[in-house]
N, C-alpha and C. Protein backbone atom coordinates (compact mmCIF):
# COMPACT_ATOMS: atom_id res chain seq x y z
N UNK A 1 0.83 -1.21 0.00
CA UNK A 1 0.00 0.00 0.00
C UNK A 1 0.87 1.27 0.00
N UNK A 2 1.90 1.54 0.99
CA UNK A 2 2.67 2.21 1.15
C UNK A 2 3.86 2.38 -0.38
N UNK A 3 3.96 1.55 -1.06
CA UNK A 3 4.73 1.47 -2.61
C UNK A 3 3.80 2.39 -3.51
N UNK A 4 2.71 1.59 -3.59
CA UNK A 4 1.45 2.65 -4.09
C UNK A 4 1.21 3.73 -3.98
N UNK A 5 1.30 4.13 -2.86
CA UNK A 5 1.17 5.83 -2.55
C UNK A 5 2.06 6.60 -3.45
N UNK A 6 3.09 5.84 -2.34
CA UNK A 6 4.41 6.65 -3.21
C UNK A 6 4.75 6.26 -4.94
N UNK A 7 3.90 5.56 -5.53
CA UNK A 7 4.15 5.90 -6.75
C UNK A 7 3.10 6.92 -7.13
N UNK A 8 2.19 6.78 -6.84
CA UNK A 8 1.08 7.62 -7.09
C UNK A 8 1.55 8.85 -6.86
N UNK A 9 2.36 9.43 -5.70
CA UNK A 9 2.85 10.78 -5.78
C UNK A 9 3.78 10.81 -6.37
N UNK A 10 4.23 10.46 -6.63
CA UNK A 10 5.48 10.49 -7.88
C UNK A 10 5.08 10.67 -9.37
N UNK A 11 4.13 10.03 -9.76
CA UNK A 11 3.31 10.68 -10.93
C UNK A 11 2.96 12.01 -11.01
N UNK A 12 2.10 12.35 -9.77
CA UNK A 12 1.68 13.72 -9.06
C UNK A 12 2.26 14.67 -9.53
N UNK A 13 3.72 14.29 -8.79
CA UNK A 13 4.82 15.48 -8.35
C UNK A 13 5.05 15.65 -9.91
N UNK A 14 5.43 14.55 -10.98
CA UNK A 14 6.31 14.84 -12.55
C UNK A 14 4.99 15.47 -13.18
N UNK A 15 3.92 15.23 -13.03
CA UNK A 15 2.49 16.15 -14.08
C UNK A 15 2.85 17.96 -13.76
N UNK A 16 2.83 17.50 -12.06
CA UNK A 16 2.78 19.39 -11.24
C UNK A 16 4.10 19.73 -12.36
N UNK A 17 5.49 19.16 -12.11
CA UNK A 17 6.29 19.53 -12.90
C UNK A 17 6.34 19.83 -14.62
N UNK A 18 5.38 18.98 -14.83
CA UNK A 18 5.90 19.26 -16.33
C UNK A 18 4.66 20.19 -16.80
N UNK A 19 3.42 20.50 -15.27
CA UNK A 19 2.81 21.76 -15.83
C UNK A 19 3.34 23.22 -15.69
N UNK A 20 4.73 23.10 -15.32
CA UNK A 20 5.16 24.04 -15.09
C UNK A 20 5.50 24.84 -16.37
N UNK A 21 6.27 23.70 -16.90
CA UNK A 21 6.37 24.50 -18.49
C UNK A 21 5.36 25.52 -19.05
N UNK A 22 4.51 25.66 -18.55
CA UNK A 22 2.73 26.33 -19.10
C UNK A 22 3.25 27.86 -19.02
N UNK A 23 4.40 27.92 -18.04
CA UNK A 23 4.53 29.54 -17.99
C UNK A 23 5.64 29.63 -19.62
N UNK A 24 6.10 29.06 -20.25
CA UNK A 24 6.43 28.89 -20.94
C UNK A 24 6.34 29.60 -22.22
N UNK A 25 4.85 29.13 -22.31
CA UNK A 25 4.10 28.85 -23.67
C UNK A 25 3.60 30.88 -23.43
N UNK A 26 4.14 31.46 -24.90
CA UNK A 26 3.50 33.07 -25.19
C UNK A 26 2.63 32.86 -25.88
N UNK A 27 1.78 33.93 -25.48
CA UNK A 27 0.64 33.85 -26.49
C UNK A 27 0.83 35.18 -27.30
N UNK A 28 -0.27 35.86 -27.66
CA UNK A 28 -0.15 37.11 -28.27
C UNK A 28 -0.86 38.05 -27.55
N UNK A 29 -1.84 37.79 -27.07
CA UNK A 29 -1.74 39.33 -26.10
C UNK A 29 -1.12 39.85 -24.65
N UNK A 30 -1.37 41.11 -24.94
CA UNK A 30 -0.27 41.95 -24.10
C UNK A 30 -0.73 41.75 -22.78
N UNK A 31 -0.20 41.76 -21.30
CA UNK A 31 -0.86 42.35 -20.24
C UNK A 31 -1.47 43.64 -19.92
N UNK A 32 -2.14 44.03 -18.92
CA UNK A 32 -2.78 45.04 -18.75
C UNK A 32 -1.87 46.55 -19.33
N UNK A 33 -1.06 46.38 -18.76
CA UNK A 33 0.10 47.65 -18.89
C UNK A 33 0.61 47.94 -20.32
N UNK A 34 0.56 46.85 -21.21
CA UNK A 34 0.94 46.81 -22.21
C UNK A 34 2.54 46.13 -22.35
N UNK A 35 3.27 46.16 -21.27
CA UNK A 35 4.66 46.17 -20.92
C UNK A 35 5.10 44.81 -22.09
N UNK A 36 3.94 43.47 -22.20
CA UNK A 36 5.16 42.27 -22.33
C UNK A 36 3.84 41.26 -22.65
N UNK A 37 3.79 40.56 -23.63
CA UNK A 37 2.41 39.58 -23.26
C UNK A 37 2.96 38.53 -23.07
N UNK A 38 1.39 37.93 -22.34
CA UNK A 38 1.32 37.44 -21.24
C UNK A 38 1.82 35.85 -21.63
N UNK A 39 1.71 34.73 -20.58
CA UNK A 39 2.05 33.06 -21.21
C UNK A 39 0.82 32.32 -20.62
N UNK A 40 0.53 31.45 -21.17
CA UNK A 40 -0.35 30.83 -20.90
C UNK A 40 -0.73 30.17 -19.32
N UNK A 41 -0.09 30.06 -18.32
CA UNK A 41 0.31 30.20 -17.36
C UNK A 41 -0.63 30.96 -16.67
N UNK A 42 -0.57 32.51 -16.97
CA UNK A 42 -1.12 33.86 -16.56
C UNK A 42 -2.50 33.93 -16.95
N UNK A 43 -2.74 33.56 -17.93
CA UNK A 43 -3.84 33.36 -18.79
C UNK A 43 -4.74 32.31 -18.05
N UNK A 44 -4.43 31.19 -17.75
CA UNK A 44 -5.51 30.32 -16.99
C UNK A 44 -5.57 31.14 -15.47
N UNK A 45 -4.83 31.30 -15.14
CA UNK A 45 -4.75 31.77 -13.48
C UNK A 45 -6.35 33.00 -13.52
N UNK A 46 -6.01 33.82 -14.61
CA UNK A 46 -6.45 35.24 -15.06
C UNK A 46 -7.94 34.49 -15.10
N UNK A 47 -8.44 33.76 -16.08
CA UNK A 47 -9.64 32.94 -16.27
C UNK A 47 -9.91 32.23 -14.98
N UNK A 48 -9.17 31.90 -14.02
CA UNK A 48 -9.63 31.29 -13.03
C UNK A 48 -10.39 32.36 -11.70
N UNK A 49 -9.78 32.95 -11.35
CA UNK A 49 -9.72 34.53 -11.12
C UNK A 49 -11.46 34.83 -11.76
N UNK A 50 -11.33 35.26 -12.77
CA UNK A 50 -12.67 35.77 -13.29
C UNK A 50 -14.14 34.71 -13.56
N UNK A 51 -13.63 33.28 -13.05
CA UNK A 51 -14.84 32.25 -13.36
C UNK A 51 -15.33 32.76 -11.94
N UNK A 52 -14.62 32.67 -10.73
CA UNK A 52 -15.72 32.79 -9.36
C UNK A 52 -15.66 34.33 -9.13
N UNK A 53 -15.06 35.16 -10.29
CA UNK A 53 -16.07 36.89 -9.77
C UNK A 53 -16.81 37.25 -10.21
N UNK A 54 -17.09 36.41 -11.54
CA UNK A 54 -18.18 37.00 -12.50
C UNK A 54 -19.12 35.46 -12.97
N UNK A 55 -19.40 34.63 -11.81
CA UNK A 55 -20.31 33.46 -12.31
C UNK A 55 -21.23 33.79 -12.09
N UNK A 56 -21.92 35.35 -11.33
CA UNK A 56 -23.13 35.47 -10.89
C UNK A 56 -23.86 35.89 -12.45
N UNK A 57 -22.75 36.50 -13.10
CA UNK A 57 -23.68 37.08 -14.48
C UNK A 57 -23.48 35.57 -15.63
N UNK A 58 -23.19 34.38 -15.35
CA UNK A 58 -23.56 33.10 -16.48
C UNK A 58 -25.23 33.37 -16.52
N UNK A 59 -25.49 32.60 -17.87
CA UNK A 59 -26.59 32.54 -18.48
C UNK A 59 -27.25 31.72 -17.44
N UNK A 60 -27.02 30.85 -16.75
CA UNK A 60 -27.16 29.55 -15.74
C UNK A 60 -26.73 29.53 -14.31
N UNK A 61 -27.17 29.43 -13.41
CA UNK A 61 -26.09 29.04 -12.14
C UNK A 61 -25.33 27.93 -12.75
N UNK A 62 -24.10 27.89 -12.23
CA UNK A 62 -22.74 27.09 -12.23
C UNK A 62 -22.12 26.52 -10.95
N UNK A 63 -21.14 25.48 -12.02
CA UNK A 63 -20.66 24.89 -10.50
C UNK A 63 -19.16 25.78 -10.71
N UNK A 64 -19.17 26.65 -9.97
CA UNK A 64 -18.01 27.64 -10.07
C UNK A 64 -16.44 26.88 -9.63
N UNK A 65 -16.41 25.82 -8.88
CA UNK A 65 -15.22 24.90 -9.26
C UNK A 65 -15.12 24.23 -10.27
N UNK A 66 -15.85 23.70 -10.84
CA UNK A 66 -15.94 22.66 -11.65
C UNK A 66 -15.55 23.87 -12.68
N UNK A 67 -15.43 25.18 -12.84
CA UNK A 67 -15.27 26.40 -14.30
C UNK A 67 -13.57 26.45 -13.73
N UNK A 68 -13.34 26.75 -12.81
CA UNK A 68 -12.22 26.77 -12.08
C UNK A 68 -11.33 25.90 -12.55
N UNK A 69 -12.07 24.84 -12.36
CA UNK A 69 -10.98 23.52 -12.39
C UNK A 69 -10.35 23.41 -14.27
N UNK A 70 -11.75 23.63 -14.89
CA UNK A 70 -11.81 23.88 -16.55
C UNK A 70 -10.59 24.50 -17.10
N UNK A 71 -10.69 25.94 -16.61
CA UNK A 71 -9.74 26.91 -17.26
C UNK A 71 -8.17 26.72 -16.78
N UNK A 72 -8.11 26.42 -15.49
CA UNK A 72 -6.87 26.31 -15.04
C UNK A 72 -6.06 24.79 -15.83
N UNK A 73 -6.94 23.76 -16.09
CA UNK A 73 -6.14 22.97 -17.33
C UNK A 73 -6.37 22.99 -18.63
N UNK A 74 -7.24 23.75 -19.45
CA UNK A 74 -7.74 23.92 -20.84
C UNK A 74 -6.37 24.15 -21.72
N UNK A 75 -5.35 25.21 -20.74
CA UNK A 75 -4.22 25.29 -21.81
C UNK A 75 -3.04 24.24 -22.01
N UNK A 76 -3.08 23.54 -20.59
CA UNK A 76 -2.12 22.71 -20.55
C UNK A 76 -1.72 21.90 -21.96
N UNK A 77 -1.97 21.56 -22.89
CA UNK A 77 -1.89 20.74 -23.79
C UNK A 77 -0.82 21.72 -25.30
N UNK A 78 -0.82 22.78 -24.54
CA UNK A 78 -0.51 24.02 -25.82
C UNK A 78 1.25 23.37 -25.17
N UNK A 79 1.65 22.56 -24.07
CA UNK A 79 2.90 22.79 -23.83
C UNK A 79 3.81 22.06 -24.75
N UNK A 80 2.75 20.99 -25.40
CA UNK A 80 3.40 19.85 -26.47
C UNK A 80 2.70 20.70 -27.60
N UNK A 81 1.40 21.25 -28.07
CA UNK A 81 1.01 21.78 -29.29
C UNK A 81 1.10 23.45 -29.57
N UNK A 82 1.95 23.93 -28.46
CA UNK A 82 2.05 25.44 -28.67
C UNK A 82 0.41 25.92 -28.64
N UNK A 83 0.71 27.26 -29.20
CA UNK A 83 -0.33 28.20 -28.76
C UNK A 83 -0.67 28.70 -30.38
N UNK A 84 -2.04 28.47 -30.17
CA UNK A 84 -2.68 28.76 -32.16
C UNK A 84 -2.90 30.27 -31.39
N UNK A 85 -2.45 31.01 -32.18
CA UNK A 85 -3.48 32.42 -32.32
C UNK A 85 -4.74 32.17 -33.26
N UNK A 86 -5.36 32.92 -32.24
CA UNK A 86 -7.01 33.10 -32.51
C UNK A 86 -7.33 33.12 -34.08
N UNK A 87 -6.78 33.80 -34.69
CA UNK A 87 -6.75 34.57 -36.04
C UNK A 87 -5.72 33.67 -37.37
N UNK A 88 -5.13 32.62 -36.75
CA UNK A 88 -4.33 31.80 -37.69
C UNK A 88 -4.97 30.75 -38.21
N UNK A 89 -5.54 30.82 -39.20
CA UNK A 89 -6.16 29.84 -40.14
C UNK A 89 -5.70 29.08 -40.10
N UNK A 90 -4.40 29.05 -40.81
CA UNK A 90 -3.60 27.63 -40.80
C UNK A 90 -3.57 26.73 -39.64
N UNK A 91 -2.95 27.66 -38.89
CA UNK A 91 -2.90 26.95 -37.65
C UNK A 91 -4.13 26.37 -36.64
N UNK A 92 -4.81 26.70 -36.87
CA UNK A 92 -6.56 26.55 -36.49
C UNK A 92 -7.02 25.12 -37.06
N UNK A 93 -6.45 24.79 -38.21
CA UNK A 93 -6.51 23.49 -39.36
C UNK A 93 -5.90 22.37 -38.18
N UNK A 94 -5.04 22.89 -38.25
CA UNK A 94 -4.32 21.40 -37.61
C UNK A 94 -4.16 21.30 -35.60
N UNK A 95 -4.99 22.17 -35.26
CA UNK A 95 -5.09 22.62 -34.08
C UNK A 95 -4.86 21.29 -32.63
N UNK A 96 -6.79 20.69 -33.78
CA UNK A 96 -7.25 20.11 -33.09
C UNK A 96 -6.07 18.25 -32.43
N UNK A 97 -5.82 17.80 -34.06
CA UNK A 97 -4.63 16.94 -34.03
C UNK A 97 -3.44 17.25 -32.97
N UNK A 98 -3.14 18.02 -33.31
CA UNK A 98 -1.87 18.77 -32.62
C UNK A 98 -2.08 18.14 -30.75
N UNK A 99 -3.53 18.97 -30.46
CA UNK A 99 -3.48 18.92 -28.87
C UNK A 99 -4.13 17.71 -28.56
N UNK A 100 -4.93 16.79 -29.16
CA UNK A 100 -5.21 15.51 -28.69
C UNK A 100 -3.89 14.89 -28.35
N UNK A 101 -2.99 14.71 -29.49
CA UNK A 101 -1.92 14.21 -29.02
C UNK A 101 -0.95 14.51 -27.91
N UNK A 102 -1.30 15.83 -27.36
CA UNK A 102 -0.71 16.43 -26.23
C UNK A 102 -1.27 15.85 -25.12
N UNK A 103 -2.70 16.12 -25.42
CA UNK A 103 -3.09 15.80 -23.99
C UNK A 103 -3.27 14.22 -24.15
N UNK A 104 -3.01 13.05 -24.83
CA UNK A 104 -2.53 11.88 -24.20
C UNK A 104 -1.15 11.69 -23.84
N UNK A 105 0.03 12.22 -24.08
CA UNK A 105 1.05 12.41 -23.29
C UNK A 105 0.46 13.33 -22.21
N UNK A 106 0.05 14.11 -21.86
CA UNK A 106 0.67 15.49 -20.46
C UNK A 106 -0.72 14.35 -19.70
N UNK A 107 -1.84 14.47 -19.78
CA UNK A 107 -2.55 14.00 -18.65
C UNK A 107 -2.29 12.06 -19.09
N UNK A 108 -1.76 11.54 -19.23
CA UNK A 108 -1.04 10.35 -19.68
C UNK A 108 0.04 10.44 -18.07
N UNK A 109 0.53 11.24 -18.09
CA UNK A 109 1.83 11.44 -16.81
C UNK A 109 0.71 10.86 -15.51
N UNK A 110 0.02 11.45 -15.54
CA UNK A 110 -1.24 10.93 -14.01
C UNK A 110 -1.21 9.52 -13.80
N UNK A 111 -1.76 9.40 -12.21
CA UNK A 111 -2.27 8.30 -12.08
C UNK A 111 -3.34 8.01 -13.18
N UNK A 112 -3.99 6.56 -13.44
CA UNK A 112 -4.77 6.71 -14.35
C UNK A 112 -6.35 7.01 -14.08
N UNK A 113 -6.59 7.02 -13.17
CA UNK A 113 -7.58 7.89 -12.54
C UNK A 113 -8.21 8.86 -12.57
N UNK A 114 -7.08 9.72 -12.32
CA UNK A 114 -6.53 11.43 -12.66
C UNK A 114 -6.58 11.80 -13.86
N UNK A 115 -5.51 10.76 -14.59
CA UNK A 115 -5.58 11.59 -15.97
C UNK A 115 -6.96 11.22 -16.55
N UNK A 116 -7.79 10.30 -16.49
CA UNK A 116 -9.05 9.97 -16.99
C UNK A 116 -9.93 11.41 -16.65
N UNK A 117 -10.01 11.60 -15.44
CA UNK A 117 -10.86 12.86 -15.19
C UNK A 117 -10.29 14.29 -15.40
N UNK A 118 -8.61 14.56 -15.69
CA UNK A 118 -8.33 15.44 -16.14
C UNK A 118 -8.81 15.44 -18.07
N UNK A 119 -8.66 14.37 -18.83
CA UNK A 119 -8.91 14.48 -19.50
C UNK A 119 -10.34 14.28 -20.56
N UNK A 120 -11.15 13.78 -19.80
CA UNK A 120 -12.08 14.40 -19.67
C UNK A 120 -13.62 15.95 -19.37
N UNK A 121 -12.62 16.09 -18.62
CA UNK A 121 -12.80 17.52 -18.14
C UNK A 121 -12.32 18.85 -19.36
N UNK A 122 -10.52 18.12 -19.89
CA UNK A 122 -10.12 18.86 -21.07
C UNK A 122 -11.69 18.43 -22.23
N UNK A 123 -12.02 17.59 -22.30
CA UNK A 123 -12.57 17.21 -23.80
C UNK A 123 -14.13 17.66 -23.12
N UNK A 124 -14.50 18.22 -22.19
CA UNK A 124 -15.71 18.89 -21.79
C UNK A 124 -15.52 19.93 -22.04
N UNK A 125 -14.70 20.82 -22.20
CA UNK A 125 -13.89 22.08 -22.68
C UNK A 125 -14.22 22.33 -23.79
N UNK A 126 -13.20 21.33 -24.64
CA UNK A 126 -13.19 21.37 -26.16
C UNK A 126 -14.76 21.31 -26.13
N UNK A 127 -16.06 21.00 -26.44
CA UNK A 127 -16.82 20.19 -26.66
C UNK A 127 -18.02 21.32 -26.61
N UNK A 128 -17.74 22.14 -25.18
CA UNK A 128 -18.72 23.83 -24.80
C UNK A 128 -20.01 23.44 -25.62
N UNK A 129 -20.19 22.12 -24.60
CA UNK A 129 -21.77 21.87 -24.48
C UNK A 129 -22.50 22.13 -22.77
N UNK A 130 -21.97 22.01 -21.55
CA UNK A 130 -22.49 22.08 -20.41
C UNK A 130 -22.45 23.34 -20.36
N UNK A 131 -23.38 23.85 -19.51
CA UNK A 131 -23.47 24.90 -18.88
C UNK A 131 -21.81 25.52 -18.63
N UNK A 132 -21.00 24.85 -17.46
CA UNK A 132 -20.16 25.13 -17.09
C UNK A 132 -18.84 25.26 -18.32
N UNK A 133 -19.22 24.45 -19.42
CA UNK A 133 -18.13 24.73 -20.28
C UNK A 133 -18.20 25.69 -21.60
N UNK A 134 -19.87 26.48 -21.24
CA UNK A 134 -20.18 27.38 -22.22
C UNK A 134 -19.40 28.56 -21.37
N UNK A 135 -19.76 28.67 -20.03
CA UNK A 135 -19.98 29.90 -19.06
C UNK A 135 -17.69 29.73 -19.23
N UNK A 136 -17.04 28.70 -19.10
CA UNK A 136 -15.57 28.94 -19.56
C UNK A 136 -14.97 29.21 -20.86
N UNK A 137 -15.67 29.24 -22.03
CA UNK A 137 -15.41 29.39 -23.14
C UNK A 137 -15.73 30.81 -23.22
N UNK A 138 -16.90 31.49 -22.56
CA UNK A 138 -16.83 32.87 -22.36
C UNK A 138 -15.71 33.84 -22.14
N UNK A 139 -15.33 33.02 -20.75
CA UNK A 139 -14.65 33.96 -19.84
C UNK A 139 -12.72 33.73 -20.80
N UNK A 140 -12.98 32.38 -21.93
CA UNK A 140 -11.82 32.58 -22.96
C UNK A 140 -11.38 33.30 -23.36
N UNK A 141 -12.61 33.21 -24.26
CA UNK A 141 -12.66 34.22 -25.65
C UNK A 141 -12.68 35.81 -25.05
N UNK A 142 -13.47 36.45 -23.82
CA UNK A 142 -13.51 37.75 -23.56
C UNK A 142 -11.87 38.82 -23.00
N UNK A 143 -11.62 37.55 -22.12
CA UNK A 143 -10.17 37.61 -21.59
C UNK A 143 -9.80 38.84 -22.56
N UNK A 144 -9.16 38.22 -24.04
CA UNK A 144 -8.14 38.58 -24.18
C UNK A 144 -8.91 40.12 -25.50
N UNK A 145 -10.29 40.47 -25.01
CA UNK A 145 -11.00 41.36 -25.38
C UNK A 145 -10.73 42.51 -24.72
N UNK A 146 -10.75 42.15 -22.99
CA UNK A 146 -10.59 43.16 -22.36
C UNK A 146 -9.22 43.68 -22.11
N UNK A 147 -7.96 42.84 -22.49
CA UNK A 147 -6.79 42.96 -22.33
C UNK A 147 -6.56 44.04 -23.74
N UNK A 148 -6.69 43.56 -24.79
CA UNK A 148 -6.90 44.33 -26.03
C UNK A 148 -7.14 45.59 -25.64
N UNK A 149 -8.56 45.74 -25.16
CA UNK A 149 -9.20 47.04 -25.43
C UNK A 149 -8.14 48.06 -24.06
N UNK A 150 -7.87 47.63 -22.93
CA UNK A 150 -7.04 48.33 -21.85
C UNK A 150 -5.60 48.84 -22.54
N UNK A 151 -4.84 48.38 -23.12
CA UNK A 151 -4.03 48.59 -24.11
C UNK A 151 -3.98 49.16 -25.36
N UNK A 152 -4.71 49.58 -25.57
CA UNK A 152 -5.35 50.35 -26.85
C UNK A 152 -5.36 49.45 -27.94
N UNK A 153 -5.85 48.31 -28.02
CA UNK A 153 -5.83 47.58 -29.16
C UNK A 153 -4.32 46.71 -29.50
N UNK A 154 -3.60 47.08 -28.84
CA UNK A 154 -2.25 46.99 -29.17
C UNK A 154 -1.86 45.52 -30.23
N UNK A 155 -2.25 44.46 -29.31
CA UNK A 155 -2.11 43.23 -30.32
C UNK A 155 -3.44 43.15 -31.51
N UNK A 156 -4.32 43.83 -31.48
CA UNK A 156 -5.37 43.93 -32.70
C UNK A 156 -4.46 44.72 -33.98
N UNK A 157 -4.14 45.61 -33.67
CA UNK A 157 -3.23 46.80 -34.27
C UNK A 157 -2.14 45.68 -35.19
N UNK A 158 -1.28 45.13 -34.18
CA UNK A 158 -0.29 44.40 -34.39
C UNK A 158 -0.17 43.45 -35.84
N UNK A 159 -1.74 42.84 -35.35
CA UNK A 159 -2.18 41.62 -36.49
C UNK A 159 -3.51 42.18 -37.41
N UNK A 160 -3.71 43.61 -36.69
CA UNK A 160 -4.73 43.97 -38.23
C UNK A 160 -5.70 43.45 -38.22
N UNK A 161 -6.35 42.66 -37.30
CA UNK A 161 -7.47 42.56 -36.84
C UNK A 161 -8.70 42.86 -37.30
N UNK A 162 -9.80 42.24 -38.11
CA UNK A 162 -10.85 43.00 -38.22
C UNK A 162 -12.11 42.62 -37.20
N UNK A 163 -13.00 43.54 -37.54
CA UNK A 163 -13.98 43.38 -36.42
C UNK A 163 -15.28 41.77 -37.29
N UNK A 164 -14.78 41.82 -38.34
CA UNK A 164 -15.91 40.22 -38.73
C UNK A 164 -14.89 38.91 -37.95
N UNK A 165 -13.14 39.16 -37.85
CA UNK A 165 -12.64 38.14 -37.64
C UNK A 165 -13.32 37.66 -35.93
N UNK A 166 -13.34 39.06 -35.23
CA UNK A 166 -13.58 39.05 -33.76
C UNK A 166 -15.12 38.46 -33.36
N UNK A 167 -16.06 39.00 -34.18
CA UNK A 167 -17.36 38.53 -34.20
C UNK A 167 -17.13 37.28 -34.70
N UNK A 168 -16.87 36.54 -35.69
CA UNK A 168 -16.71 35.33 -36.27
C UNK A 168 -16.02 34.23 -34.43
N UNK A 169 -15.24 34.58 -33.98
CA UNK A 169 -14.52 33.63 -33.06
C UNK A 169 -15.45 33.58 -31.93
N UNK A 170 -15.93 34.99 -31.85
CA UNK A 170 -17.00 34.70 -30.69
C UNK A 170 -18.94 34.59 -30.90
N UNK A 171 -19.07 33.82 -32.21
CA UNK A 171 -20.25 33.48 -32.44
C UNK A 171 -20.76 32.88 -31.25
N UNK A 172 -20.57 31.95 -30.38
CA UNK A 172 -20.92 31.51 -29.41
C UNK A 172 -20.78 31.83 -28.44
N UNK A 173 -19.87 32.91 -28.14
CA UNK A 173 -19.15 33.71 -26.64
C UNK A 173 -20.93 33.34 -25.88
N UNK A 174 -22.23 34.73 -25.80
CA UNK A 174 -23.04 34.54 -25.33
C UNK A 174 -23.45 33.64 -24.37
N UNK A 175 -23.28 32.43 -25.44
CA UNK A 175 -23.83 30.93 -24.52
C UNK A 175 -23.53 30.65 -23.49
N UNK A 176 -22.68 31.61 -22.59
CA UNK A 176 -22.08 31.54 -21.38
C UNK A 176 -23.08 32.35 -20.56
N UNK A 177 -22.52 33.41 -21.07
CA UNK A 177 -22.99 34.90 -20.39
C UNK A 177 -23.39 35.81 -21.49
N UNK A 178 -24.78 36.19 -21.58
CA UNK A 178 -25.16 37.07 -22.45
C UNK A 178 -24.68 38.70 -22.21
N UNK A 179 -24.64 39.03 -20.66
CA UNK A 179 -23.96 40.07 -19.87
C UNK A 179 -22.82 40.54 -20.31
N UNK A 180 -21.57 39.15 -20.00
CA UNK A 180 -20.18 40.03 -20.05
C UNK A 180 -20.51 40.09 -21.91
N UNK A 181 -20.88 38.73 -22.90
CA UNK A 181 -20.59 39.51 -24.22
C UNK A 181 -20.96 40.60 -24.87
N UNK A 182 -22.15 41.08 -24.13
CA UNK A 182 -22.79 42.81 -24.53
C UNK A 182 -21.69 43.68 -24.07
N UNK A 183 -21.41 43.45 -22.92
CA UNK A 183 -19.86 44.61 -22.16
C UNK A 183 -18.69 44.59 -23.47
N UNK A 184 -18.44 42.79 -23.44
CA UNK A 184 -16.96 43.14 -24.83
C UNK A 184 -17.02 43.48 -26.09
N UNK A 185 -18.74 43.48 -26.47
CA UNK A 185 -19.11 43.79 -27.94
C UNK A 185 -18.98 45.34 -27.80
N UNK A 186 -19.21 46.02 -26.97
CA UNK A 186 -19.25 47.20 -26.86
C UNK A 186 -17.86 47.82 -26.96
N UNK A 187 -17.10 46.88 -26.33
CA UNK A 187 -15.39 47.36 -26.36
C UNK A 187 -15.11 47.42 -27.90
N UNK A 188 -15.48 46.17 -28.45
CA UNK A 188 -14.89 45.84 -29.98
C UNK A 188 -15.66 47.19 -30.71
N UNK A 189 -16.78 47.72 -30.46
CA UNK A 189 -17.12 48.91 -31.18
C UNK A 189 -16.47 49.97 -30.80
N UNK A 190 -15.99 50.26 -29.95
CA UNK A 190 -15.51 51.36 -29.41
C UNK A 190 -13.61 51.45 -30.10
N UNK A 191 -13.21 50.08 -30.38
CA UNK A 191 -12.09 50.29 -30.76
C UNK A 191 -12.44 50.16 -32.58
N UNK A 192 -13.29 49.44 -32.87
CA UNK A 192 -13.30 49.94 -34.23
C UNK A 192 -13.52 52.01 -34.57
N UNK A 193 -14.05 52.35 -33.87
CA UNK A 193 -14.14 53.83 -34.01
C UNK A 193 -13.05 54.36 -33.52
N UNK A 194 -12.38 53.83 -32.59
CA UNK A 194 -10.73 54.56 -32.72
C UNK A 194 -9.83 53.94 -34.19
N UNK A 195 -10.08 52.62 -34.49
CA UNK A 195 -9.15 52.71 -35.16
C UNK A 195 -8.13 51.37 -35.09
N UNK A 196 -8.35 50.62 -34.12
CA UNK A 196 -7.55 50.30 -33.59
C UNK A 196 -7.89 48.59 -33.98
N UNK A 197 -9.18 48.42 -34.40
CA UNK A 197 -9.92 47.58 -34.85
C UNK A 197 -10.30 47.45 -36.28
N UNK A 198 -10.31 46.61 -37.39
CA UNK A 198 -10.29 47.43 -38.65
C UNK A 198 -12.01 46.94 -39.07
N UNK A 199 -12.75 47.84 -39.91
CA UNK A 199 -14.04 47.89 -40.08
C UNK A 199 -14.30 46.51 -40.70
């Protein structure tokens, strides 16, 4: 019994480790300040953070751990398939391939237990059919709306951005929270009239 344990934490301990890499992985938008963008790392923490301050405005009551638990591993898999920007076609193509195969290596490291319900939980994600995995696909896609718009557009600017590409990614944002996507639709108008957004 006592062999068991200790292998079982030993699995534990090499997953915790090799989710470390997650700070790793850049994405493309900037932090608040504009200073440096952010890694994926920051990005789940950031989504975790905003699932239990803003679950009162989901379309649904939620199980606000169970959104928690969502976002804080959704990226893990970018550490073997990198990070698609939103806006990369190409890369969008082969996305999906890419991170299955990740996440049977990274939640593969678990007991098999663990990784069964970690990866599961990932493919409840992918999938933003439950309540709880519409109300995290929200708090995704808006993230890096409100980071945008605090920065003056800066990574929109960057990649030229138009406002059908932004509407197009968040056809489904709503299905979470009809609330916060009226707040970020309003941002995306406000930076198309600066400029910063292209018509």
């Amino acid at each position: 019994m006592k062999e068991k344990n200790e292998e079982r934490l030993a699995k534990q301990i090499q997953f915790l480790l090799e989710a470390d890499k997650e700070k790793n992985i850049g994405r493309q938008t900037y932090i608040a300040d504009g200073s440096r963008k952010e890694n994926d790392a920051e990005h789940a923490w950031h989504l975790a953070l905003m699932a239990f301050l803003l679950s009162e405005h989901a379309n649904e009551q939620v199980d606000v751990l169970r959104v928690m638990q969502m976002v804080i591993i959704h990226d893990l898999v970018e550490i073997d398939a990198g990070d698609t920007y939103a806006y990369d076609e190409a890369g969008n193509a082969t996305k999906r391939a890419r991170e299955v195969k990740a996440a049977d290596r990274i939640f593969g490291l678990l007991p098999e237990d663990q990784g069964k319900w970690f990866r599961d939980l990932w493919e409840e994600f992918e999938a933003a059919e439950t309540k709880e995995a519409k109300f995290a696909h929200t708090l995704d896609k808006t993230q890096p709306i409100l980071l945008n718009d605090i920065t003056g557009g800066k990574a929109w600017v960057e990649h030229q951005v138009e406002k059908t590409q932004i509407l197009k990614r968040n056809a489904a944002t709503a299905e979470g929270s009809k609330a916060i996507w009226e707040y970020c639709a309003a941002l995306i108008d406000q930076n198309v009239e600066k400029g910063t957004v292209r018509r």
